[in-house]
N, C-alpha and C. Protein backbone atom coordinates (compact mmCIF):
# COMPACT_ATOMS: atom_id res chain seq x y z
N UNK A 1 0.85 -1.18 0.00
CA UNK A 1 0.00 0.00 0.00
C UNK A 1 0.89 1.24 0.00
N UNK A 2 0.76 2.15 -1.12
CA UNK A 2 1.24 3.14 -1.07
C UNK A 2 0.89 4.44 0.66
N UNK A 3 2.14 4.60 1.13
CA UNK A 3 1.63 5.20 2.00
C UNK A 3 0.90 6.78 2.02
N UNK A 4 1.29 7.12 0.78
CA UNK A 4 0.17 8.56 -0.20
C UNK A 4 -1.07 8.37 0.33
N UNK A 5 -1.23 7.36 -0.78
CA UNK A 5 -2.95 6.92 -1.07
C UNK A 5 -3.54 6.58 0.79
N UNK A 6 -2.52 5.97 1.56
CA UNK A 6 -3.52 5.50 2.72
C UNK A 6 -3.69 6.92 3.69
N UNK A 7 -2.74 7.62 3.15
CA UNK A 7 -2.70 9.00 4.05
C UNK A 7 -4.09 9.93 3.41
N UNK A 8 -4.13 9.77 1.99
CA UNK A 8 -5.66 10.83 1.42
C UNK A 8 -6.48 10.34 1.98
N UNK A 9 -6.39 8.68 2.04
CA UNK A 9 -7.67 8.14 2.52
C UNK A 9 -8.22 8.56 4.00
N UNK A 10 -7.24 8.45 4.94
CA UNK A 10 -7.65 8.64 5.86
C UNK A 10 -7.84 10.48 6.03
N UNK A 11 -7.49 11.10 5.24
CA UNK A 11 -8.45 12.80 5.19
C UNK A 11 -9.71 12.15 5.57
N UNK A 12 -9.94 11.30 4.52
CA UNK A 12 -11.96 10.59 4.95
C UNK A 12 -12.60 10.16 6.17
N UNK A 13 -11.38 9.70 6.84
CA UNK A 13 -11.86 9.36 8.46
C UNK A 13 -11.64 8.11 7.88
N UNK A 14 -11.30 7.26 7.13
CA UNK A 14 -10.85 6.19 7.17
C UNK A 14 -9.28 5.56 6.94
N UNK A 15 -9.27 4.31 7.78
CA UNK A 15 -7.77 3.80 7.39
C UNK A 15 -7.44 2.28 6.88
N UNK A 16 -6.54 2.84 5.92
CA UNK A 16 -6.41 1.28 4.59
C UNK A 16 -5.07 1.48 5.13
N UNK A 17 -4.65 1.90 5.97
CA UNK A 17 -3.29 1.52 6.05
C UNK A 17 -2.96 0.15 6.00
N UNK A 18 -3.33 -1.16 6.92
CA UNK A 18 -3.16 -2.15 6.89
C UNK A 18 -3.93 -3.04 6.46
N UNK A 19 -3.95 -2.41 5.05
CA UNK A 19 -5.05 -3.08 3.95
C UNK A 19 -3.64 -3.78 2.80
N UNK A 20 -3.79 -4.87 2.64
CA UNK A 20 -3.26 -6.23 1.92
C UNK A 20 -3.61 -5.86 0.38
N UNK A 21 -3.16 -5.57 -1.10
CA UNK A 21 -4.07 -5.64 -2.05
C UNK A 21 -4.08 -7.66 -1.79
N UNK A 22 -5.09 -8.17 -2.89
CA UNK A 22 -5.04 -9.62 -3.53
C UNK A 22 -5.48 -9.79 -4.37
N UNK A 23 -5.66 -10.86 -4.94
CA UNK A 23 -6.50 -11.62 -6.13
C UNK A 23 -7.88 -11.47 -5.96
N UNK A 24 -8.13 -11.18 -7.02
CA UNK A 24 -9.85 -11.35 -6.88
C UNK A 24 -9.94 -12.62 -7.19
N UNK A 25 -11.21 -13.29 -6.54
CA UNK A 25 -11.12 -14.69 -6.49
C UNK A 25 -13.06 -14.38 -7.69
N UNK A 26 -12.95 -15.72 -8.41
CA UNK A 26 -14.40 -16.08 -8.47
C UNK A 26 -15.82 -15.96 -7.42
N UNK A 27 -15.26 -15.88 -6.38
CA UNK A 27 -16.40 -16.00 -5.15
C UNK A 27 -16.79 -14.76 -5.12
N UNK A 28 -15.68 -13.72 -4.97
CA UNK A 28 -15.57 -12.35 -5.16
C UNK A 28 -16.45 -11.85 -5.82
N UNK A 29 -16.20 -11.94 -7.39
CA UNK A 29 -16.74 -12.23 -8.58
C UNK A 29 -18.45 -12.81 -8.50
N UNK A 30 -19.15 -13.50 -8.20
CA UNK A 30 -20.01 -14.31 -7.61
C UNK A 30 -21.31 -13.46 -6.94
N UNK A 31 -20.56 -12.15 -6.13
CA UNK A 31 -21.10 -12.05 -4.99
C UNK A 31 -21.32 -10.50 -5.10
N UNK A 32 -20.47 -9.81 -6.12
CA UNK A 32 -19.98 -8.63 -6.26
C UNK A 32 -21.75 -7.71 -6.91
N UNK A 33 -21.82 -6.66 -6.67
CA UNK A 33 -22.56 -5.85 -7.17
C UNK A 33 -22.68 -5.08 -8.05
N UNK A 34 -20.84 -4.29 -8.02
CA UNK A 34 -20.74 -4.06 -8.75
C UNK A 34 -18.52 -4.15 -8.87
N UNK A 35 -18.29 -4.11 -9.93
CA UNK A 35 -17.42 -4.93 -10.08
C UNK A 35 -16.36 -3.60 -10.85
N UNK A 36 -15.24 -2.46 -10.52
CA UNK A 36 -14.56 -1.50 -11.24
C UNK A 36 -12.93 -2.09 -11.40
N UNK A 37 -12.82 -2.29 -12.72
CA UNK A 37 -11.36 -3.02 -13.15
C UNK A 37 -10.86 -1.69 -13.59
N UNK A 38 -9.76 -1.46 -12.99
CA UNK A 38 -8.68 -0.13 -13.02
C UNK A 38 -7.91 -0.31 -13.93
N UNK A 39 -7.77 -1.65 -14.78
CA UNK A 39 -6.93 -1.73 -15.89
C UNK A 39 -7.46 -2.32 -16.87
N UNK A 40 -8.30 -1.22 -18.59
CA UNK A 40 -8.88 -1.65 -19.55
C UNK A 40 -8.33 -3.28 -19.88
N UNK A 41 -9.22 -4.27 -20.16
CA UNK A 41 -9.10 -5.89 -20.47
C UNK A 41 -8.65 -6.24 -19.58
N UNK A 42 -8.57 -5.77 -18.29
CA UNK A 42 -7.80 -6.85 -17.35
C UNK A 42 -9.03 -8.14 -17.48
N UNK A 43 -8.15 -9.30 -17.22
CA UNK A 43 -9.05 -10.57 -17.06
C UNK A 43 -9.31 -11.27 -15.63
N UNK A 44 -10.19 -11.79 -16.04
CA UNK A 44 -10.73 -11.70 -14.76
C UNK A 44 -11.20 -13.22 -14.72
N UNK A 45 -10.78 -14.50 -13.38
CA UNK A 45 -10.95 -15.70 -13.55
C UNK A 45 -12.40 -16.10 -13.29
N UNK A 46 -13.57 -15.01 -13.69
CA UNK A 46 -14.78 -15.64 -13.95
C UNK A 46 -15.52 -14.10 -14.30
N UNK A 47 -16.98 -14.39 -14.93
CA UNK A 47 -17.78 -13.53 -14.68
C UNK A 47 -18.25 -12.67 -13.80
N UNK A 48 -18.25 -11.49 -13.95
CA UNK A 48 -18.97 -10.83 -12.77
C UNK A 48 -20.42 -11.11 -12.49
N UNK A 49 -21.16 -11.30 -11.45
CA UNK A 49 -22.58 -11.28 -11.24
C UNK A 49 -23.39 -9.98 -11.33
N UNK A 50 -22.57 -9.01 -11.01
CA UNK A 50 -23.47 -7.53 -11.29
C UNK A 50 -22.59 -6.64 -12.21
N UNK A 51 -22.92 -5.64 -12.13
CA UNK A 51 -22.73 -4.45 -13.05
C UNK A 51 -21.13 -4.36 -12.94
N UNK A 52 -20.55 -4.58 -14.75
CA UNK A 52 -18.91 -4.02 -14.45
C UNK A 52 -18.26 -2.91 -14.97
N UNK A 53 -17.63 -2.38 -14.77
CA UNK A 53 -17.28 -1.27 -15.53
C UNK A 53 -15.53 -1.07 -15.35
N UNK A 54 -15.11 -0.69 -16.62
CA UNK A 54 -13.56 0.11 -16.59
C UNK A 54 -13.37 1.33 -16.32
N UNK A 55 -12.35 1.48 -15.88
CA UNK A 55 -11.86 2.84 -15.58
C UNK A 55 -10.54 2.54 -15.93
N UNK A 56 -9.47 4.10 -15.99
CA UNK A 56 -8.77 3.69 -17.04
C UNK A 56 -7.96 4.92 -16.38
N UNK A 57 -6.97 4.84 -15.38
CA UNK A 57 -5.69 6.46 -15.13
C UNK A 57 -4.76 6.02 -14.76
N UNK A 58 -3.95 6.47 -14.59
CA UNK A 58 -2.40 5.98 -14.24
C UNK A 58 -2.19 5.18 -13.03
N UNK A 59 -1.28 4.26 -13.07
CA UNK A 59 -1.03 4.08 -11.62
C UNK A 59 -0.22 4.65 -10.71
N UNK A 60 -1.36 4.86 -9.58
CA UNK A 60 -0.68 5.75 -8.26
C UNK A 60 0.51 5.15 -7.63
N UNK A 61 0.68 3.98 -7.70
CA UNK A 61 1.45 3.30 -6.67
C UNK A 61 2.35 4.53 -6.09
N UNK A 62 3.19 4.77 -6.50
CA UNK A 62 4.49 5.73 -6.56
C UNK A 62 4.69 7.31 -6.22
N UNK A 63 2.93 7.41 -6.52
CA UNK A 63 2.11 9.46 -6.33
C UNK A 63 2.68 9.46 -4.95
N UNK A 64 2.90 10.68 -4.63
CA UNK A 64 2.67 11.69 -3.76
C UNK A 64 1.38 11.91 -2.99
N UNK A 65 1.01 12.36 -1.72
CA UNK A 65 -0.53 12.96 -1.56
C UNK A 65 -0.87 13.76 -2.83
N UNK A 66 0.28 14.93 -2.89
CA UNK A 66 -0.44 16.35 -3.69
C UNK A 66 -0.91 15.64 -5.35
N UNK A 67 -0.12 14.26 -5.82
CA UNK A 67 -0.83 13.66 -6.81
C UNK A 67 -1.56 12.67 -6.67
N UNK A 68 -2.20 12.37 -5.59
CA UNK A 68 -3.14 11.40 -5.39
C UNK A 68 -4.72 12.22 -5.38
N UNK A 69 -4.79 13.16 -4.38
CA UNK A 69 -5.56 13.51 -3.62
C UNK A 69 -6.21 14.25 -5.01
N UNK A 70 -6.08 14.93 -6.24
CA UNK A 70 -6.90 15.05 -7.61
C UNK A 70 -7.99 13.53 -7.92
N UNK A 71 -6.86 12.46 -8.00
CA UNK A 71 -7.18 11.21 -8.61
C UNK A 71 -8.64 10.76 -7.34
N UNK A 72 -8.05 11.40 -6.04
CA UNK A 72 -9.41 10.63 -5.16
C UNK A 72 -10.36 11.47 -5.39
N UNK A 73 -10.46 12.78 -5.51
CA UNK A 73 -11.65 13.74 -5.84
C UNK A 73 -12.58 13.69 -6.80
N UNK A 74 -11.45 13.13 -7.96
CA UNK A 74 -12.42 12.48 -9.08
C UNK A 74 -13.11 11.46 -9.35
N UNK A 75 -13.54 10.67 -8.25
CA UNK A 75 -13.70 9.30 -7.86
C UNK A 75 -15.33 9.45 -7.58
């Protein structure tokens, strides 16, 4: 976890600091409502059950707050 991104986040009153990324699993997939893949064609090891959609911007890993905190506003 970029420590940027967990620092904008918590502006929100929340904390991902000791948030893990992982695999999306099928069950995931299964159960999901709605389903946002951050990377156009990423594949995905099953169908989604609800609504999916792409989105498509750079990756933050590496941003700064002062270049994150645009990317979360636009969210």
């Amino acid at each position: 976890m970029n420590p940027a991104i967990a620092a904008t986040i918590a502006e929100l009153g929340l904390d991902i600091s000791k948030r893990i990324p992982r695999a999306v699993t099928p069950a995931d997939l299964a159960t999901a409502d709605l389903v946002v893949a951050m990377k156009p064609g990423l594949a995905l090891p099953a169908a989604p059950s609800g609504r999916f959609l792409e989105w498509s911007f750079p990756d933050p890993a590496d941003w700064s707050a002062e270049n994150v905190r645009p990317l979360r506003e636009a969210v």
